[in-house]
N, C-alpha and C. Protein backbone atom coordinates (compact mmCIF):
# COMPACT_ATOMS: atom_id res chain seq x y z
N UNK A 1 229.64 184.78 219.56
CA UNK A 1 229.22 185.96 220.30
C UNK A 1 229.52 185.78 221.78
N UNK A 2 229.72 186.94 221.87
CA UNK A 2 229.97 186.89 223.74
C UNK A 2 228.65 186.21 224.72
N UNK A 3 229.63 186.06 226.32
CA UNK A 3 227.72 184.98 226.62
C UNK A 3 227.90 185.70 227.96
N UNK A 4 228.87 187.30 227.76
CA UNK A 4 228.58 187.46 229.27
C UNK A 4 227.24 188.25 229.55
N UNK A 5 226.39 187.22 229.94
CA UNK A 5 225.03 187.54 230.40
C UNK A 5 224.80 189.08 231.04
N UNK A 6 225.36 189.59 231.97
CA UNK A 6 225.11 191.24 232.47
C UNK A 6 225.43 192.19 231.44
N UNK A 7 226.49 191.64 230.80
CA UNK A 7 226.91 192.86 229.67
C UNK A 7 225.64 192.74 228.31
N UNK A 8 225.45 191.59 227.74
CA UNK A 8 224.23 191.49 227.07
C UNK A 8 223.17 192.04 227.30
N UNK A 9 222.26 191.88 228.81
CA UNK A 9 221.59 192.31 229.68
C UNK A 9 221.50 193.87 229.50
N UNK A 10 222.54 194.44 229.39
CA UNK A 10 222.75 196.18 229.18
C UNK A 10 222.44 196.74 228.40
N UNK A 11 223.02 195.54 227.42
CA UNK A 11 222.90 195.92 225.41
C UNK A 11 221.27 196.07 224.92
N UNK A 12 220.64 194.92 225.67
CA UNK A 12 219.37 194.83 225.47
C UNK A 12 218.24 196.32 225.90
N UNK A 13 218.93 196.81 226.99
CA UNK A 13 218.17 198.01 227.66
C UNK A 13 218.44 199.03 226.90
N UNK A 14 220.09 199.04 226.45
CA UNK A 14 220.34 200.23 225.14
C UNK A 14 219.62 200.06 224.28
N UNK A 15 219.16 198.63 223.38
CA UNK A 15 218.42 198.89 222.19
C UNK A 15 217.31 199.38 222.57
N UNK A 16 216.52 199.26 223.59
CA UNK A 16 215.43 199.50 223.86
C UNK A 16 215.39 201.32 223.49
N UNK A 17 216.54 201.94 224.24
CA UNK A 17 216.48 203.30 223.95
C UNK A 17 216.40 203.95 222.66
N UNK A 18 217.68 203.15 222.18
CA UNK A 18 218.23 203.20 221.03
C UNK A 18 216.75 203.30 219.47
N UNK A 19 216.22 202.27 219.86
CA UNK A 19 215.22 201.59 218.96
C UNK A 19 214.66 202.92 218.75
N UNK A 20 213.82 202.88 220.00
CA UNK A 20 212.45 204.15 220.41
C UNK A 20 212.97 205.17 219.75
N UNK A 21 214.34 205.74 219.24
CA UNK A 21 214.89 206.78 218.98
C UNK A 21 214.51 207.15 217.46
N UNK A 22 215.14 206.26 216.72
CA UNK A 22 214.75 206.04 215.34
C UNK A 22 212.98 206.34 214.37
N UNK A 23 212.22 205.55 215.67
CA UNK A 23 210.92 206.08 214.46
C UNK A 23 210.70 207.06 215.45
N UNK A 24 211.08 207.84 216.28
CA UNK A 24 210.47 209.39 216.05
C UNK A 24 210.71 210.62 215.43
N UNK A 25 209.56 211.13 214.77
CA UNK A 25 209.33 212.15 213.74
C UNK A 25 209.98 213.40 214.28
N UNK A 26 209.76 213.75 215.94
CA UNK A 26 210.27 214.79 216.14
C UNK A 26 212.05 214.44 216.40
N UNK A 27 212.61 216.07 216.04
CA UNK A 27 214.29 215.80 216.35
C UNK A 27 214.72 215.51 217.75
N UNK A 28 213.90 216.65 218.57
CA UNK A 28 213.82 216.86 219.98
C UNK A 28 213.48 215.49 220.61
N UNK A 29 212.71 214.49 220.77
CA UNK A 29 213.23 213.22 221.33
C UNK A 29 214.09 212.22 220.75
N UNK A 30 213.84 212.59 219.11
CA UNK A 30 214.96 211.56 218.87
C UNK A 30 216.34 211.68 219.57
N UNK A 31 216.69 213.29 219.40
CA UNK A 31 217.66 213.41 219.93
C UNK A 31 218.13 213.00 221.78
N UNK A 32 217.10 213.29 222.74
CA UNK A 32 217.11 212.70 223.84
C UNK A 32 217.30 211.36 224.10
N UNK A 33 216.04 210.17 223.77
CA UNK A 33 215.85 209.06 223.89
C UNK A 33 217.58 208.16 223.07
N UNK A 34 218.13 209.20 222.04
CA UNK A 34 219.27 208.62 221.43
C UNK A 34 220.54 209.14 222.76
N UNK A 35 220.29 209.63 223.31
CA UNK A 35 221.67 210.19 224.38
C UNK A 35 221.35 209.38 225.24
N UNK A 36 220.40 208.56 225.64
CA UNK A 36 220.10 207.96 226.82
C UNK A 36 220.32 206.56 226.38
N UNK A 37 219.71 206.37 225.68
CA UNK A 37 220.62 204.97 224.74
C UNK A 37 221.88 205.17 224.85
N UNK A 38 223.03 205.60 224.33
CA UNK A 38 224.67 206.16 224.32
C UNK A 38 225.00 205.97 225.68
N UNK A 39 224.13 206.75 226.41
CA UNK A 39 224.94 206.80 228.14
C UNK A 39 224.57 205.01 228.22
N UNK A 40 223.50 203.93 227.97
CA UNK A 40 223.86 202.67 228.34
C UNK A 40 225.01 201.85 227.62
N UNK A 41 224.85 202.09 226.08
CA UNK A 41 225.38 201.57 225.54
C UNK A 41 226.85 201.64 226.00
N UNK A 42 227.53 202.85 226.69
CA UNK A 42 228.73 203.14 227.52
C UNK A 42 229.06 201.88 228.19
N UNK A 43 228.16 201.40 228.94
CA UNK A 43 228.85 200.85 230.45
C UNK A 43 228.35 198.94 229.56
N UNK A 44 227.60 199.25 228.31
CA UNK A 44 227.73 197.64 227.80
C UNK A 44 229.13 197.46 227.07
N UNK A 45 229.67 198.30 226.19
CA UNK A 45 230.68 198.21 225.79
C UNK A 45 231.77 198.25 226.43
N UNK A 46 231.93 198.72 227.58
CA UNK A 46 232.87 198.65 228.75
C UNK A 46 232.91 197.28 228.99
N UNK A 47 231.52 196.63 229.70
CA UNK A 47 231.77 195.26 230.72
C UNK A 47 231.89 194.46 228.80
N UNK A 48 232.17 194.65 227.85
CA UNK A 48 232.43 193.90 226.98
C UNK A 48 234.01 193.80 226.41
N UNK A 49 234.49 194.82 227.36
CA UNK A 49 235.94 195.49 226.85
C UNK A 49 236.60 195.66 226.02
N UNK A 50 235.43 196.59 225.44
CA UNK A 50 235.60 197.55 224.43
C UNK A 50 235.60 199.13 224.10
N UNK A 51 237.32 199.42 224.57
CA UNK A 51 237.53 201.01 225.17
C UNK A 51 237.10 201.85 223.79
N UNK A 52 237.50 201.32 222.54
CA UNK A 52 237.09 202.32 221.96
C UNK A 52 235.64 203.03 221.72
N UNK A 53 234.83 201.80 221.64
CA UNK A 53 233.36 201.94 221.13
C UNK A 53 233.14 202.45 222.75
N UNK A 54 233.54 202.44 223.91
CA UNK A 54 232.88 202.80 225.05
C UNK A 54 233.17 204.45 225.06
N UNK A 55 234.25 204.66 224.59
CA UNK A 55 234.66 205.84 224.93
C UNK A 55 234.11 207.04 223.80
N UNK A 56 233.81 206.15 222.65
CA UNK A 56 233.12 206.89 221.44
C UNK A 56 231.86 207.04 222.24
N UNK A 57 231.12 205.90 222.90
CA UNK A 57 229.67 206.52 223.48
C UNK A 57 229.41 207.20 224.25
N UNK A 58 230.32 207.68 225.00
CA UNK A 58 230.17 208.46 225.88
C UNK A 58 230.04 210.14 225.29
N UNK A 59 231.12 210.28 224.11
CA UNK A 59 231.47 211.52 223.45
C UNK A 59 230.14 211.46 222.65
N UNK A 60 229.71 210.61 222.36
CA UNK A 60 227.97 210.60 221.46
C UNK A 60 226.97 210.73 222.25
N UNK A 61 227.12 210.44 223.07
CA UNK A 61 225.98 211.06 224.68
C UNK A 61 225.60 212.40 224.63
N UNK A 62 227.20 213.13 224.75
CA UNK A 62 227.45 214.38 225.48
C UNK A 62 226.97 215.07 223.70
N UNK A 63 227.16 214.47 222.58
CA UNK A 63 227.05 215.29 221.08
C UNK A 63 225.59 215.27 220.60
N UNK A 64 224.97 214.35 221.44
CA UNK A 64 223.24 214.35 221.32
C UNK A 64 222.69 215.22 222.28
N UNK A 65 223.46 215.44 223.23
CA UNK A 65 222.84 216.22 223.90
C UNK A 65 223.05 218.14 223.70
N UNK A 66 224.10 218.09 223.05
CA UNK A 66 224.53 219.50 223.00
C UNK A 66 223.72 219.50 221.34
N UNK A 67 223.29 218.80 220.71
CA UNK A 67 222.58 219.08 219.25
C UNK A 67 221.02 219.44 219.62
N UNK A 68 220.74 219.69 220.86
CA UNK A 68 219.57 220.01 221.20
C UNK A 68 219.63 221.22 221.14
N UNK A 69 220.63 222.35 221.13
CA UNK A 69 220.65 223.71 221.26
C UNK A 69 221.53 223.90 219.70
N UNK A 70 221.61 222.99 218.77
CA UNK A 70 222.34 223.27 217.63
C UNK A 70 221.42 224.63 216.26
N UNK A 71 220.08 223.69 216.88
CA UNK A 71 219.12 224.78 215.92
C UNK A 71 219.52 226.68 216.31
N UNK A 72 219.22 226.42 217.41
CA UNK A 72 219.16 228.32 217.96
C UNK A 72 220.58 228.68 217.76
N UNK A 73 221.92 227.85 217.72
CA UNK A 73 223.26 228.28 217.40
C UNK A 73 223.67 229.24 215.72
N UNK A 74 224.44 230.18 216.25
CA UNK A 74 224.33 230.28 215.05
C UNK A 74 225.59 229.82 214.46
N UNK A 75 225.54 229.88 212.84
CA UNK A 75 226.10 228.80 212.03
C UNK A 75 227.75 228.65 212.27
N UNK A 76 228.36 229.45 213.22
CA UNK A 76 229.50 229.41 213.28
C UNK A 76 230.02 228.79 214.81
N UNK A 77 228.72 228.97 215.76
CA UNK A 77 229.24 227.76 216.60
C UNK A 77 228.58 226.93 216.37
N UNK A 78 227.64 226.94 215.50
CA UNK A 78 227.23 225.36 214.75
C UNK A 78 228.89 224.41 214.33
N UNK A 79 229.12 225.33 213.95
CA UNK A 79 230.67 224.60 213.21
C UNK A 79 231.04 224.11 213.74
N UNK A 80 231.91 225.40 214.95
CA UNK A 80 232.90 225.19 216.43
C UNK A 80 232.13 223.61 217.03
N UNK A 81 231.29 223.94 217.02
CA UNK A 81 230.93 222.47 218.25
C UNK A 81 231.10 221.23 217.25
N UNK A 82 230.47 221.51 215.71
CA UNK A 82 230.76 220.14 215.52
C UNK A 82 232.30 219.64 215.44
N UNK A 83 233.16 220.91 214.94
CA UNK A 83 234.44 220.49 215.44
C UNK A 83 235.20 220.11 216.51
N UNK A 84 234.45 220.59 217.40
CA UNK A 84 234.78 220.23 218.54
C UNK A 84 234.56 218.44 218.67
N UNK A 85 234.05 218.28 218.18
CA UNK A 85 233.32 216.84 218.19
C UNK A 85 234.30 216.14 217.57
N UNK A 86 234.64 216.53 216.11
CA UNK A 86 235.54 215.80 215.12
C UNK A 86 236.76 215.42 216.07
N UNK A 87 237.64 216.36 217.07
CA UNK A 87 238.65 216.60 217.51
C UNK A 87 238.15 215.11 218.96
N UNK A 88 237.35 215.45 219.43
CA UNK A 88 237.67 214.41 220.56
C UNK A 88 237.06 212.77 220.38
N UNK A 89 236.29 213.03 219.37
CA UNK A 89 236.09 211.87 218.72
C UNK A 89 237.70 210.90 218.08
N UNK A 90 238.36 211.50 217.79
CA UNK A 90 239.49 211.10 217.08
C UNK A 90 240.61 210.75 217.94
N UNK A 91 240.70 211.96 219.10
CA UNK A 91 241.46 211.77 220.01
C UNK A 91 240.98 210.17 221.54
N UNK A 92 239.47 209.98 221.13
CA UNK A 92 239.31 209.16 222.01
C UNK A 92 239.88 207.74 220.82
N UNK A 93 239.40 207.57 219.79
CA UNK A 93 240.35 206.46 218.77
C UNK A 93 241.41 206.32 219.09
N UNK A 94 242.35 207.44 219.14
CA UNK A 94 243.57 207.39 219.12
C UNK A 94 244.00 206.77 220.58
N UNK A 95 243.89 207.54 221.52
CA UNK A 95 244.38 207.08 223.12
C UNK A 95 243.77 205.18 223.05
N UNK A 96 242.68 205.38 222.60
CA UNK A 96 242.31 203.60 223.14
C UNK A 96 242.20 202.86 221.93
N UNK A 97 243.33 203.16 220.96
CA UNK A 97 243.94 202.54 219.71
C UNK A 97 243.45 201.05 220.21
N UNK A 98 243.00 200.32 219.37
CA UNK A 98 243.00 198.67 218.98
C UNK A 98 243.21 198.00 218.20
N UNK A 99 244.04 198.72 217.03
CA UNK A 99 243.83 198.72 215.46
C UNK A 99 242.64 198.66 215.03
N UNK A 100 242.70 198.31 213.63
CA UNK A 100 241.90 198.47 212.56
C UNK A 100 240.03 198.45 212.93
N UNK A 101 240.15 197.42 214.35
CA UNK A 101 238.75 197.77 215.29
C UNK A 101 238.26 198.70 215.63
N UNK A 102 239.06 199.87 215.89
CA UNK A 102 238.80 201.27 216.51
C UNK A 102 238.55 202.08 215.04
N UNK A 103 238.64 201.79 214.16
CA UNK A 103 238.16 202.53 212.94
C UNK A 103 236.54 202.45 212.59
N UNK A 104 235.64 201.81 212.86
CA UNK A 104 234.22 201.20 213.29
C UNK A 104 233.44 202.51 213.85
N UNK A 105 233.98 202.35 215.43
CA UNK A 105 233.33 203.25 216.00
C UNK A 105 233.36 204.48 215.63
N UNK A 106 235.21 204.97 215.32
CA UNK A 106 235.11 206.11 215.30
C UNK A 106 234.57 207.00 213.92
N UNK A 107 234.00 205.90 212.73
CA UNK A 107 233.66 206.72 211.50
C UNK A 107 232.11 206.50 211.27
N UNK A 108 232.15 205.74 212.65
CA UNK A 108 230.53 206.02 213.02
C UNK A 108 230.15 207.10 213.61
N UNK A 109 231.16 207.42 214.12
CA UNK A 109 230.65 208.61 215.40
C UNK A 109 230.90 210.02 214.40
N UNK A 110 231.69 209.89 213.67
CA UNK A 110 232.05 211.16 212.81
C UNK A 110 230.88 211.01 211.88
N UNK A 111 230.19 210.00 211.63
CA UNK A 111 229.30 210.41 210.22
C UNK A 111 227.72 210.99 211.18
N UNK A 112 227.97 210.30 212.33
CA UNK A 112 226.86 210.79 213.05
C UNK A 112 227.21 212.43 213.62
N UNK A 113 228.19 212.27 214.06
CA UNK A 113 228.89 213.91 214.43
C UNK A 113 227.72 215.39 213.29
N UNK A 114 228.18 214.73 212.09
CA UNK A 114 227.77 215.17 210.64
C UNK A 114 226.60 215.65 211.04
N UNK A 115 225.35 214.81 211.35
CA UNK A 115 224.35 214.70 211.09
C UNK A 115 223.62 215.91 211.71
N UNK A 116 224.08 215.03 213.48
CA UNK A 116 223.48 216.07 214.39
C UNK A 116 224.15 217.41 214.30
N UNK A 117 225.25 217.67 213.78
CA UNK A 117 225.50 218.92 213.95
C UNK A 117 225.03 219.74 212.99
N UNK A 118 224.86 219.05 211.25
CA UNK A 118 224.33 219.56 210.10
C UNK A 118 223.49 219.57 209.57
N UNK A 119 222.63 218.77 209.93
CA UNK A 119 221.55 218.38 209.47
C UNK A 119 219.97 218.14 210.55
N UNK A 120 218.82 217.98 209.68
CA UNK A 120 217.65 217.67 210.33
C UNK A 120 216.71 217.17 209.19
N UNK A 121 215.95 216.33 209.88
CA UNK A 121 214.89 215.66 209.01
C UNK A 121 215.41 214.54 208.32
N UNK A 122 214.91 214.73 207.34
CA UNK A 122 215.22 213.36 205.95
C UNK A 122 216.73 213.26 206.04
N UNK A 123 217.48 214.54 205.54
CA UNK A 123 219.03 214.41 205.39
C UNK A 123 219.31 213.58 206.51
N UNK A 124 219.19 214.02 207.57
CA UNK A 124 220.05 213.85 209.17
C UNK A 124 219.90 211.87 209.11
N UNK A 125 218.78 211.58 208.54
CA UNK A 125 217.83 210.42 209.34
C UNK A 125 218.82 209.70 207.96
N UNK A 126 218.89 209.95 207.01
CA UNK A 126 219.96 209.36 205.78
C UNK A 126 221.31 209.14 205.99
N UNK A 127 221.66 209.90 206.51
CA UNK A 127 223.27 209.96 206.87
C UNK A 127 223.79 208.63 208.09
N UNK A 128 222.33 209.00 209.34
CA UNK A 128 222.30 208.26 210.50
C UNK A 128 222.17 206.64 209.75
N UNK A 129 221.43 206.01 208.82
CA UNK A 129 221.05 205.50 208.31
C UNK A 129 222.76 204.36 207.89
N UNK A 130 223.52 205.18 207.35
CA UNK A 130 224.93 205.10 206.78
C UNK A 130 225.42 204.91 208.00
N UNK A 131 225.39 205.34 209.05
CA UNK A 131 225.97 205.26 210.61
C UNK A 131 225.66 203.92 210.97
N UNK A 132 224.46 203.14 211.02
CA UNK A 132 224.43 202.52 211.36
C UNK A 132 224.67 201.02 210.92
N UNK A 133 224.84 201.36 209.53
CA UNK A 133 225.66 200.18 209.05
C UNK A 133 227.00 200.13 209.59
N UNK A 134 227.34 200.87 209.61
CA UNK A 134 229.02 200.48 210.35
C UNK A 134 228.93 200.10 212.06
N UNK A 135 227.58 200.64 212.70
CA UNK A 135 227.55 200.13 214.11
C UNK A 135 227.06 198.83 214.11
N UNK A 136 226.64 198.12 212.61
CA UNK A 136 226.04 197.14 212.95
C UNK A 136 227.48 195.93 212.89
N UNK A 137 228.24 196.34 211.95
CA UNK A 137 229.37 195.83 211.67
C UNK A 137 230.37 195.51 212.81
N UNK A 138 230.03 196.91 213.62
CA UNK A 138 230.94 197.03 214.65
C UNK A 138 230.24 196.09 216.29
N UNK A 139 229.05 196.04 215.90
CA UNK A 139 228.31 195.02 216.97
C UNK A 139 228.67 193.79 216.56
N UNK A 140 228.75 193.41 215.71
CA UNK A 140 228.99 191.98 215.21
C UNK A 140 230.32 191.32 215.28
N UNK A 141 231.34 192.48 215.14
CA UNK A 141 232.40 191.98 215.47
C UNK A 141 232.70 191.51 216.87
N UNK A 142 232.41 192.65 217.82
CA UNK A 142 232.59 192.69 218.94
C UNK A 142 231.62 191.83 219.68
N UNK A 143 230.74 191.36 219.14
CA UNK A 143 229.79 190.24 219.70
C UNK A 143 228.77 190.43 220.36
N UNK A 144 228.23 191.55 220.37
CA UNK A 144 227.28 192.43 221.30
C UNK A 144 226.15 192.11 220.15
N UNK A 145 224.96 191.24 220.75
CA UNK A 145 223.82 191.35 220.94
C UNK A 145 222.86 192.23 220.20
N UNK A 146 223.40 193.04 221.33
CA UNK A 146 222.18 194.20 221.52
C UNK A 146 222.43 195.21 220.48
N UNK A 147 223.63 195.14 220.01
CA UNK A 147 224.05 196.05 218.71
C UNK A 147 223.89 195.83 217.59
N UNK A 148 223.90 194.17 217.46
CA UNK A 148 223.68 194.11 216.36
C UNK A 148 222.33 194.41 215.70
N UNK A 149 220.94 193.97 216.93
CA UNK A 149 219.62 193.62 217.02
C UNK A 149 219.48 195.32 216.55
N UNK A 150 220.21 196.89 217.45
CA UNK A 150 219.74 197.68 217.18
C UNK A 150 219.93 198.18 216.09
N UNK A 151 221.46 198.46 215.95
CA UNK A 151 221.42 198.59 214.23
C UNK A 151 221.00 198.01 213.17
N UNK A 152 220.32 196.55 213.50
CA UNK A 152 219.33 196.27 212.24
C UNK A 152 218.42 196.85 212.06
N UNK A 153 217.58 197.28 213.09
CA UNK A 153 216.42 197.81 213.46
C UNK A 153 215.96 199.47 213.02
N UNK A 154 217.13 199.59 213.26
CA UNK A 154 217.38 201.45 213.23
C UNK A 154 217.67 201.68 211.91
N UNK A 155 217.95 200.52 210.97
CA UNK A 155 218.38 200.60 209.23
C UNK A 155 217.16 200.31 209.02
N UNK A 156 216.17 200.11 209.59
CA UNK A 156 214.79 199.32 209.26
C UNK A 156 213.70 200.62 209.03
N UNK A 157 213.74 200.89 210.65
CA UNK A 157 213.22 201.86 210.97
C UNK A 157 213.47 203.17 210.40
N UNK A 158 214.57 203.14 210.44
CA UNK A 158 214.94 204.67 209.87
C UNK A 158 214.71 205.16 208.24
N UNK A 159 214.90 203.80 207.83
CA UNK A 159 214.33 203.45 206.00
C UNK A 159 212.53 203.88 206.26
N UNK A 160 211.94 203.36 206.99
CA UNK A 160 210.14 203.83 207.21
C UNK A 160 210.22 205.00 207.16
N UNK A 161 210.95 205.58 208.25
CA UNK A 161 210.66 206.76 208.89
C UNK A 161 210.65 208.01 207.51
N UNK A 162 211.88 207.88 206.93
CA UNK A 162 212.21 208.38 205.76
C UNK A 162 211.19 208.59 204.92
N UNK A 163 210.64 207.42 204.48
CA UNK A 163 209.66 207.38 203.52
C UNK A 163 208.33 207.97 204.06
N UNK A 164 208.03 207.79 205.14
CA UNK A 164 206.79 208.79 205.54
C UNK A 164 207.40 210.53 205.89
N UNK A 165 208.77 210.81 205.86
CA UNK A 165 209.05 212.09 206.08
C UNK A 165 208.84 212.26 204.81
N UNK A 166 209.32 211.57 203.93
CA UNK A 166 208.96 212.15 201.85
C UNK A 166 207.69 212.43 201.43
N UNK A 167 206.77 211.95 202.60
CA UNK A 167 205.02 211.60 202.20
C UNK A 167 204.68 210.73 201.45
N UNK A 168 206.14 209.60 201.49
CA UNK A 168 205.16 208.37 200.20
C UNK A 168 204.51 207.43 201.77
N UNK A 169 203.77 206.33 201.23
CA UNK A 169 202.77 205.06 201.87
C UNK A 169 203.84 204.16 202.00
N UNK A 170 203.57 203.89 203.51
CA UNK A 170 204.85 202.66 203.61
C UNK A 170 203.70 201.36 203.89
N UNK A 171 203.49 200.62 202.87
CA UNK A 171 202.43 199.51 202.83
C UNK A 171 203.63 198.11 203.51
N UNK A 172 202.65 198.27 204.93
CA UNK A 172 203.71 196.23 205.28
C UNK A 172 202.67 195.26 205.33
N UNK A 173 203.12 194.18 205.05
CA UNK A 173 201.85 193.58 204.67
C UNK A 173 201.12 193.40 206.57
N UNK A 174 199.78 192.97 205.96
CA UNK A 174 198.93 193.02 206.66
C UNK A 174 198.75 192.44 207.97
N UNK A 175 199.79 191.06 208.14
CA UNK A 175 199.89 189.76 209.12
C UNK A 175 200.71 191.25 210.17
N UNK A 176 201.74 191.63 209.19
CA UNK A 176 202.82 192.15 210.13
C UNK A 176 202.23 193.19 210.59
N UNK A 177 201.62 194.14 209.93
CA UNK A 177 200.74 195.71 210.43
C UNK A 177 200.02 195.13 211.70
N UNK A 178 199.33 194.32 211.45
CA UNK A 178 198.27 193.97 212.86
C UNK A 178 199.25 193.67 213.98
N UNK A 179 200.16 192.71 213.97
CA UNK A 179 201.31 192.59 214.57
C UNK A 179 201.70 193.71 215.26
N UNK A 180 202.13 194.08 214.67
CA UNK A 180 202.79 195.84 215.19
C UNK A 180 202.12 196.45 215.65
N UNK A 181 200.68 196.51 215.38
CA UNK A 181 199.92 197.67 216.09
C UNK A 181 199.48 197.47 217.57
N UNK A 182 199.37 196.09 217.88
CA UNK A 182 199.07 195.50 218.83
C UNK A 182 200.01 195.80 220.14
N UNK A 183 200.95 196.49 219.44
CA UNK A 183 202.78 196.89 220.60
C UNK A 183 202.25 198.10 221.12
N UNK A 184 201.78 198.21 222.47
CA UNK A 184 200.81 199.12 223.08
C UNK A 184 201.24 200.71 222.14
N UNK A 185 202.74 200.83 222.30
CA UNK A 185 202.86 202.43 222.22
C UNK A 185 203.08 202.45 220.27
N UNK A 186 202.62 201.92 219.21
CA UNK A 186 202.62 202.06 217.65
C UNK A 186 201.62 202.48 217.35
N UNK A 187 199.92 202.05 217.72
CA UNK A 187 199.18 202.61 217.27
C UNK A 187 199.19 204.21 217.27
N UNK A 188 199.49 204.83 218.09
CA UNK A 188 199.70 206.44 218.56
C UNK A 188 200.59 207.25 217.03
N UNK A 189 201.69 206.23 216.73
CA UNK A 189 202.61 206.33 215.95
C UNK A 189 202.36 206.66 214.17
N UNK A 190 202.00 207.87 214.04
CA UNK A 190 201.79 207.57 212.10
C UNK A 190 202.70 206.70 211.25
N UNK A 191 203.61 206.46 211.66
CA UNK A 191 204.51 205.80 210.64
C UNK A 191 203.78 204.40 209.88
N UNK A 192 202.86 203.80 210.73
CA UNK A 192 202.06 203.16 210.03
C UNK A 192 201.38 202.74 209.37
N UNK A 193 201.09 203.08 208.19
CA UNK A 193 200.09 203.28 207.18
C UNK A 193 199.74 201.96 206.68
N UNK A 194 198.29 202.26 205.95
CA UNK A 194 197.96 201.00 204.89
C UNK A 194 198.67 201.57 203.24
């Protein structure tokens, strides 16, 4: 793994965003707290020099943020925009080609494209779910830290989250529940159950 300390340093502040994003119930911050994650994760994948995944985050910034007005759209610039998405998503792959590396980001960013543009709730949080196995893949290659830590986390989390959006009991055992609750901002959080 890489040991450049500032670029790690970055990765770490993205998961932080990144993380917080995943167990929330509502779309409306997930969707925020996840664009604000993207805009860091930008400038970690940069000082890691990595044009494709940098340039995919940036276009995932700007696609979390425009899925905030996706609900009130109606279904045909629902489309337009997510196409719009498909198109510069592909075109940023293409210009900052790396081979077979640049295929990672960019069928991450398209399955996420999917989500936010098509989806909400359980579906959206399933699909994202599939997204982040390939970002975790794509952290690992590239040696980033903070990517790998988040996409474990966000396959973790996002598996909970799921199961309390279905209304089943997500029972963890008991050492770990107390654990967790003790993390000032979880107790507030339903995802917790006995």
């Amino acid at each position: 793994m890489s040991i450049d300390l500032p670029a790690q340093l970055v990765g770490l502040l993205a998961t932080v965003f990144s993380v917080s994003s995943v167990v929330m119930k509502c779309d409306r911050r997930l969707r925020l707290a996840a664009a604000t994650g993207q805009a860091t994760w930008t400038l970690h994948f940069w000082m890691l020099g990595a044009p494709t995944t940098a340039a995919i985050c940036v276009l995932t910034c700007s696609r979390q943020l425009s899925s905030l007005a996706t609900p009130r759209m109606s279904p045909l610039a629902q489309h337009a925009l997510t196409g719009f998405f498909y198109v510069a998503f592909t075109a940023a792959a293409v210009v900052t080609w790396q081979g077979w590396l640049s295929l990672l980001p960019w069928a991450c960013a398209m399955l996420c494209n999917f989500a936010y543009g098509s989806l909400q709730g359980t579906p959206m949080r399933k699909t994202l779910r599939v997204a982040d196995g390939l970002a975790l893949a794509n952290g690992g290659v590239l040696g980033s830290i903070g990517a790998v830590i988040t996409a474990t986390l966000a396959i973790v989390l996002n598996s909970l989250t799921i199961l309390k959006l279905e209304g089943r009991e997500v029972a963890l055992p008991e050492r770990l529940r107390t654990r967790l609750l003790r993390w000032p901002r979880l107790p507030r959080l339903p995802l917790f159950v006995r």
